[in-house]
Protein backbone atom coordinates (compact mmCIF):
# COMPACT_ATOMS: atom_id res chain seq x y z
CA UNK A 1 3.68 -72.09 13.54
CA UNK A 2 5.39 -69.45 15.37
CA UNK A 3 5.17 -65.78 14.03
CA UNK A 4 7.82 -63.43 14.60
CA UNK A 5 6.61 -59.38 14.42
CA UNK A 6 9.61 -56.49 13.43
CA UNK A 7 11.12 -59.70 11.60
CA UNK A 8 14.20 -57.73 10.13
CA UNK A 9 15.32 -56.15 13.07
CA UNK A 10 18.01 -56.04 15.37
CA UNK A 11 16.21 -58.87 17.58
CA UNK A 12 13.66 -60.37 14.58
CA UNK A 13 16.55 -61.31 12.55
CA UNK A 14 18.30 -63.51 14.78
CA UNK A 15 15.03 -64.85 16.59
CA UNK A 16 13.28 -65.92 13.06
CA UNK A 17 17.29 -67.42 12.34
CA UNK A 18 17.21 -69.40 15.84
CA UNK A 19 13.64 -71.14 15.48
CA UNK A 20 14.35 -72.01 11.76
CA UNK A 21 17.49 -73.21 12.95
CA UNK A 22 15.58 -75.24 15.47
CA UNK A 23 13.40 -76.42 12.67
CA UNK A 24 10.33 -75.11 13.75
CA UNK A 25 7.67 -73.18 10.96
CA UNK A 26 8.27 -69.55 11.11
CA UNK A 27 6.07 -66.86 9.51
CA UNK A 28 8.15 -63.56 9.66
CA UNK A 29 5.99 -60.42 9.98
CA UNK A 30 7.28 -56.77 8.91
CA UNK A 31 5.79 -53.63 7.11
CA UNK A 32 9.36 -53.87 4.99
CA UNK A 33 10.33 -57.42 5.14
CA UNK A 34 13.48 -58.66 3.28
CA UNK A 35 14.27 -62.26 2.38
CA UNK A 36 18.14 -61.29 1.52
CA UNK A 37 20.06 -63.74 3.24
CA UNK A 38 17.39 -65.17 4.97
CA UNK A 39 16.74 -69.14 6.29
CA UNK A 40 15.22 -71.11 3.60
CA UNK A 41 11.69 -72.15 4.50
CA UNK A 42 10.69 -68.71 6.46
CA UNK A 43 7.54 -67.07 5.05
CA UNK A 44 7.54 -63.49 4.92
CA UNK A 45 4.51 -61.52 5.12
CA UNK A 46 3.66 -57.56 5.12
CA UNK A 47 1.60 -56.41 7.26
CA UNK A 48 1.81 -53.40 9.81
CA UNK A 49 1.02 -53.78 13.90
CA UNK A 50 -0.76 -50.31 13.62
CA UNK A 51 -3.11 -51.03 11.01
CA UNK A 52 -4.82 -54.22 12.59
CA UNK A 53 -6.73 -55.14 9.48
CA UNK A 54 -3.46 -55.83 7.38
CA UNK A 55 -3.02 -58.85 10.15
CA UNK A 56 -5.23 -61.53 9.37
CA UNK A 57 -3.16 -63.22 6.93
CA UNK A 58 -0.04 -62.43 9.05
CA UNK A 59 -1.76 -64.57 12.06
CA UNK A 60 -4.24 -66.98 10.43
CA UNK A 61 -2.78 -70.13 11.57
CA UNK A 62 -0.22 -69.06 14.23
CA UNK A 63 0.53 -71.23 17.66
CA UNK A 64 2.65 -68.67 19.25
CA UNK A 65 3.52 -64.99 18.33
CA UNK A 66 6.62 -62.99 19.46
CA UNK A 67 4.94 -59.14 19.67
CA UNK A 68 7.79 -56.34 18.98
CA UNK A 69 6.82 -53.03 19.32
CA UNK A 70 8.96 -49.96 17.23
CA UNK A 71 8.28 -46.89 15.68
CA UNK A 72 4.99 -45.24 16.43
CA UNK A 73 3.57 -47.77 18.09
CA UNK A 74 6.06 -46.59 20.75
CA UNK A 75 4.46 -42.98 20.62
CA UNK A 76 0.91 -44.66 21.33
CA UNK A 77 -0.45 -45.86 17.97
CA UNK A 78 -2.08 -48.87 17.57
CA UNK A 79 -4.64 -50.52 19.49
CA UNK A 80 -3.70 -53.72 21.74
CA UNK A 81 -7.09 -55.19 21.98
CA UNK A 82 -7.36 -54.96 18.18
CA UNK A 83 -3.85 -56.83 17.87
CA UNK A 84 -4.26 -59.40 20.07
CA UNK A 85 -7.99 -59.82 18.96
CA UNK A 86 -6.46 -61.15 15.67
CA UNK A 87 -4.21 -63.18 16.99
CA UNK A 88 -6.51 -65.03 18.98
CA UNK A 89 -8.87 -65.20 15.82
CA UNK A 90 -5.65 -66.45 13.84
CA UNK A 91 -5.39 -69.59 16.19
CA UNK A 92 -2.68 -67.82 18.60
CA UNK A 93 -2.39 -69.69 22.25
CA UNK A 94 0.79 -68.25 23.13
CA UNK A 95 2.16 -64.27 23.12
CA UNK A 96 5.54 -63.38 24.21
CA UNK A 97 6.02 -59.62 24.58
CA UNK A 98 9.02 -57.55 24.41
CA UNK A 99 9.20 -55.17 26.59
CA UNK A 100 11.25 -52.64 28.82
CA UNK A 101 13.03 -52.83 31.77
CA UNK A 102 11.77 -49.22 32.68
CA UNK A 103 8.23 -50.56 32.88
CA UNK A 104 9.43 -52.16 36.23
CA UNK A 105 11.96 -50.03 37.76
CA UNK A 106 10.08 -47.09 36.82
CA UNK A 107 6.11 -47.85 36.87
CA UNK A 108 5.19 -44.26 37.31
CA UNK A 109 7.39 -42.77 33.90
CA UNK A 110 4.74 -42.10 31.16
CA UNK A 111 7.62 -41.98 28.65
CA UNK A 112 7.45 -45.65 27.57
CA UNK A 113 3.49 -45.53 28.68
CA UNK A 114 2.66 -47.88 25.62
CA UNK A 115 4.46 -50.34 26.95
CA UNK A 116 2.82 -50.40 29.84
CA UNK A 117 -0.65 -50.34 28.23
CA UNK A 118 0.89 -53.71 25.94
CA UNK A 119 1.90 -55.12 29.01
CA UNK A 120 -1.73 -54.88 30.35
CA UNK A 121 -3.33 -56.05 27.69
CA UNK A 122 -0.92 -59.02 27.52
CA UNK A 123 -1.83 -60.35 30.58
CA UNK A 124 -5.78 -59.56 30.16
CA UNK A 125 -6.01 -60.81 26.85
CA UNK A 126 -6.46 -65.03 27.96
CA UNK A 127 -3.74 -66.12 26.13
CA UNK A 128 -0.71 -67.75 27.62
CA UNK A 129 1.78 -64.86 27.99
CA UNK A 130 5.26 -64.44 28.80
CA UNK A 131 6.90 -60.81 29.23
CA UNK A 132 10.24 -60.01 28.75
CA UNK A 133 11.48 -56.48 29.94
CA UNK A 134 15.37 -55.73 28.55
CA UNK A 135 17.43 -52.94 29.43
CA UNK A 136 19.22 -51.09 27.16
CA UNK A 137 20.34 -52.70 23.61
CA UNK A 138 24.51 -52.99 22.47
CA UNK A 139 23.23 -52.23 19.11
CA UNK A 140 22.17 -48.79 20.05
CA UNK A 141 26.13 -48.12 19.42
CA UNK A 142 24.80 -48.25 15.89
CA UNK A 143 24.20 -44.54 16.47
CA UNK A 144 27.67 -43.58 16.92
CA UNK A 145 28.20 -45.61 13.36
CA UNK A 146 28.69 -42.48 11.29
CA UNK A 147 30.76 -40.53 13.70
CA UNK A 148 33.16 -43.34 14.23
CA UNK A 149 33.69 -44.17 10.64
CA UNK A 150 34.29 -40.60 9.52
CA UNK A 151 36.21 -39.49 12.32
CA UNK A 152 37.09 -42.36 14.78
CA UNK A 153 34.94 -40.33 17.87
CA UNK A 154 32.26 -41.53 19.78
CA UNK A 155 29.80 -38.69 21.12
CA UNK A 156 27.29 -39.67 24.17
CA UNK A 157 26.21 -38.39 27.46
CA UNK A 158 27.38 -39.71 30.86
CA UNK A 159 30.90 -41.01 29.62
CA UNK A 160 31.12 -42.74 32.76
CA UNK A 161 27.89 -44.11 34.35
CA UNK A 162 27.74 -48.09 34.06
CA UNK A 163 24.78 -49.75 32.80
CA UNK A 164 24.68 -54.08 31.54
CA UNK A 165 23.39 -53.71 28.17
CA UNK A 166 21.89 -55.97 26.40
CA UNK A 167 23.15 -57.97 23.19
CA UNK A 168 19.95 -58.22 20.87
CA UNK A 169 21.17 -61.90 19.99
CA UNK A 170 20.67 -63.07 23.55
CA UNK A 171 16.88 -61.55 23.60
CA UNK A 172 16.28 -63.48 20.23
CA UNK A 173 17.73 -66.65 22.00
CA UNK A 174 15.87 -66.04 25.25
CA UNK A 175 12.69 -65.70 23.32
CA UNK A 176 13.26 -68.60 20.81
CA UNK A 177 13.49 -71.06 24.40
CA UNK A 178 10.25 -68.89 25.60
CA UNK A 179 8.11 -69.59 22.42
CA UNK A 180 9.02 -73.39 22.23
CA UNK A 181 9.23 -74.72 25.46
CA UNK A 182 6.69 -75.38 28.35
CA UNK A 183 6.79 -73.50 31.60
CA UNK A 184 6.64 -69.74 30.88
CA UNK A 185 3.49 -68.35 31.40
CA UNK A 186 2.99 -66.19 33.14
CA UNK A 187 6.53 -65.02 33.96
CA UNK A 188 8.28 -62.11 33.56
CA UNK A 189 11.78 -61.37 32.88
CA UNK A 190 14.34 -59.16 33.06
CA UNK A 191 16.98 -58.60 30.92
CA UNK A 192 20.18 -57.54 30.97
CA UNK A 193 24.06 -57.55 29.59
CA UNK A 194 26.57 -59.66 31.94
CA UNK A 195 28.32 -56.95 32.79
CA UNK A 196 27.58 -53.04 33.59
CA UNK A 197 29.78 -51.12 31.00
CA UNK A 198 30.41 -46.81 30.92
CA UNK A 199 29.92 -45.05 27.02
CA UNK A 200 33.67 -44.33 27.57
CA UNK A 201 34.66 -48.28 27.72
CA UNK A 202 31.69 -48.97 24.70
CA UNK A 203 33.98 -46.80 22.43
CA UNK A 204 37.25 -48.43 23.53
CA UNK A 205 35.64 -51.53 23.03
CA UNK A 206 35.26 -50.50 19.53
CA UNK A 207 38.43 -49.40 19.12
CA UNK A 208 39.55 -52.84 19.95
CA UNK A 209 37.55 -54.20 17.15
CA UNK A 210 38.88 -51.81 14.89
CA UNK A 211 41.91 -52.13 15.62
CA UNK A 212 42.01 -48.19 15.93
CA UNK A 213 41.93 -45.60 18.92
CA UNK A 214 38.44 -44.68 19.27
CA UNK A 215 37.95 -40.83 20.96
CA UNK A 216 35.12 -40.45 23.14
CA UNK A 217 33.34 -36.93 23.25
CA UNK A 218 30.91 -36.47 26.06
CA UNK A 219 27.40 -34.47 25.28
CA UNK A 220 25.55 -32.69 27.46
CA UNK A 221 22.16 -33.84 27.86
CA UNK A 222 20.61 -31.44 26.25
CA UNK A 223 22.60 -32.25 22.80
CA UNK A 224 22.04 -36.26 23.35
CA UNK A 225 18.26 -35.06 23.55
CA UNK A 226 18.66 -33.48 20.36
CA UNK A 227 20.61 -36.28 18.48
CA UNK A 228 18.28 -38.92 19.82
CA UNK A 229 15.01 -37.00 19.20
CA UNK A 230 16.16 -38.11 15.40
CA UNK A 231 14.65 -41.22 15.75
CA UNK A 232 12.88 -41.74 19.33
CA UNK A 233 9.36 -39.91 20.64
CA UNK A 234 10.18 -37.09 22.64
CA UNK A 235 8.63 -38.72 25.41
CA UNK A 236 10.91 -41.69 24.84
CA UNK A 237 14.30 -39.83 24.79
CA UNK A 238 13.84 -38.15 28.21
CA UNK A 239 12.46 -41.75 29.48
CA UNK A 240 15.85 -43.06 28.14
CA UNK A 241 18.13 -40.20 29.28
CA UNK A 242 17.09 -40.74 32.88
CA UNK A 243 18.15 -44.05 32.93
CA UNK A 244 21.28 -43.35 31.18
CA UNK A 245 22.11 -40.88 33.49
CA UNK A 246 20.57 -41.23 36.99
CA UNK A 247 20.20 -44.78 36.93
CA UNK A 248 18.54 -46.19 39.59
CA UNK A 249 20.64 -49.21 41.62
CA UNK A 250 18.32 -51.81 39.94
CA UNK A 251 19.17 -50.76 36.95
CA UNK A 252 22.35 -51.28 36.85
CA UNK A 253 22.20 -54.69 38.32
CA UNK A 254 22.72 -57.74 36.20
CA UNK A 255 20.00 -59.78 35.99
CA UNK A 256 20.37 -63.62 36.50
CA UNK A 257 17.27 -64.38 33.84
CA UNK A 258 19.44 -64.53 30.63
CA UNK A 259 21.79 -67.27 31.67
CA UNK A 260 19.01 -68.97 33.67
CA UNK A 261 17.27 -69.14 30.77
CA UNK A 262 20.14 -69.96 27.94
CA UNK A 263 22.14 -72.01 30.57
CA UNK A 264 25.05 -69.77 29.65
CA UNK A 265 26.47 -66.47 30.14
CA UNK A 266 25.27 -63.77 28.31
CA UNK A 267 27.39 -62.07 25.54
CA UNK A 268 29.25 -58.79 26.29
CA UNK A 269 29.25 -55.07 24.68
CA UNK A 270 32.68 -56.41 23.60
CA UNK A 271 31.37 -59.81 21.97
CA UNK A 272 29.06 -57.35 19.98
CA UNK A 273 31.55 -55.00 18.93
CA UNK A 274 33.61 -57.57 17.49
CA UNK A 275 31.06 -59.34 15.67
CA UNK A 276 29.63 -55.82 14.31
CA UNK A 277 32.86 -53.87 13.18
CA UNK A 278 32.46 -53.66 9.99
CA UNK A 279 29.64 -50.89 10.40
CA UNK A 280 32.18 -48.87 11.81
CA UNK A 281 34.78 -49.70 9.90
């Protein structure tokens, strides 16, 4: 069995689709879970990464476990030993971590420091792991969601520095191959878009799946710190606006891992916008 953590997500959703698809037994794991629309043999299960007694049911019986990290747990809470302790007790061989790409290019930034304290107790804890460090996520346009629909306008920092993000389908499809096949421990990857793309070419992108001129509005930083601070640890968003705005050269690289991987190309800010218009519709 292969249990899937932040099940409803952005990346859960499409990962607990892929391996159901594949026909494998999934147990999806979230402290909200909905089975609206969901694949037909999926258990769902509540439990909560921060409260490591809720997860003994949520493991007992697991082969493999995807680990997603969100919300606090970003900010520090939650206790890795005490997680992966009860996976291991569960019957878990196999962990596959999502992680950042900032952990790597940027090893010394304490603003995604759990991460980094994840990351070591991944590799520490004795079961077969496999990291996977993305950059930054297409579906973080979600945030401009409101804005657009109301008024057509897209409002972001650094309208013109180019970054590959990331479609969240291609992380759920690099970690359904991870999770089932042979021959990735102990590797870690890096994740990216195939193609570095500006916030000013993410909203006409948009606008081409609307079907409708998109405006673009640039923010200073201090104003994207403010917006962002909404729903991000403080020590996250200034973490996040130095890579959106100084990024460093390896940053803004495309990574070969994703079509390695998939055998494919990955899918493009533009794929993503098509396929998610109607939220800004």
């Amino acid at each position: 069995m292969i249990i899937v953590t932040g099940a409803t997500g952005n990346v859960g959703r499409p990962l607990v689709a892929a391996l159901a698809e594949a026909g494998e037994e999934v147990r999806a794991v979230s402290r909200r879970p909905s089975v609206a629309d969901s694949p037909s043999g999926v258990q769902y299960v509540v439990a909560d990464l921060a409260d490591p007694p809720s997860l003994g049911a949520a493991f007992d019986g697991g082969d493999a476990l995807f680990l997603l990290l969100a919300g606090e747990l970003l900010g520090g809470a939650g206790d890795p030993a005490q997680i992966l302790e009860a996976a291991r007790a569960g019957g878990v061989r196999r962990v596959v971590l999502l992680s950042s790409q900032i952990t790597g290019t940027r090893p010394d930034s304490g603003s995604h420091e759990a991460l980094q304290v994840f990351e070591r107790a991944v590799r520490e804890s004795g079961l077969d792991w496999t990291i996977l460090r993305a950059g930054g996520f297409a579906s973080n346009a979600y945030a401009w969601a409101d804005s657009v629909r109301k008024d057509r306008v897209v409002a972001w920092p650094f309208a013109d520095v180019a970054l590959p993000v990331l479609h969240p389908a291609d992380i759920a499809d690099v970690a359904a191959v991870v999770l089932r096949e042979p021959g990735h421990a102990g590797q870690v990857y890096d994740l990216t878009g195939p193609e570095a793309i500006t916030p000013r070419e993410q909203a006409a992108a948009l606008g081409t799946a609307l079907d409708a001129e998109v405006r673009f509005v640039e923010l200073t930083r201090e104003q994207a710190a403010e917006h962002m601070a909404r729903f991000m640890p403080p020590s996250v968003v200034e973490g996040t606006l130095d890579i959106l705005g100084t990024p460093l050269p390896v940053e803004q690289q495309v990574s070969p891992d994703v079509e390695k991987i998939l055998g494919r190309r990955g899918r493009t800010f533009a794929d993503w916008a098509r396929q998610n218009a109607a939220a800004f519709a």
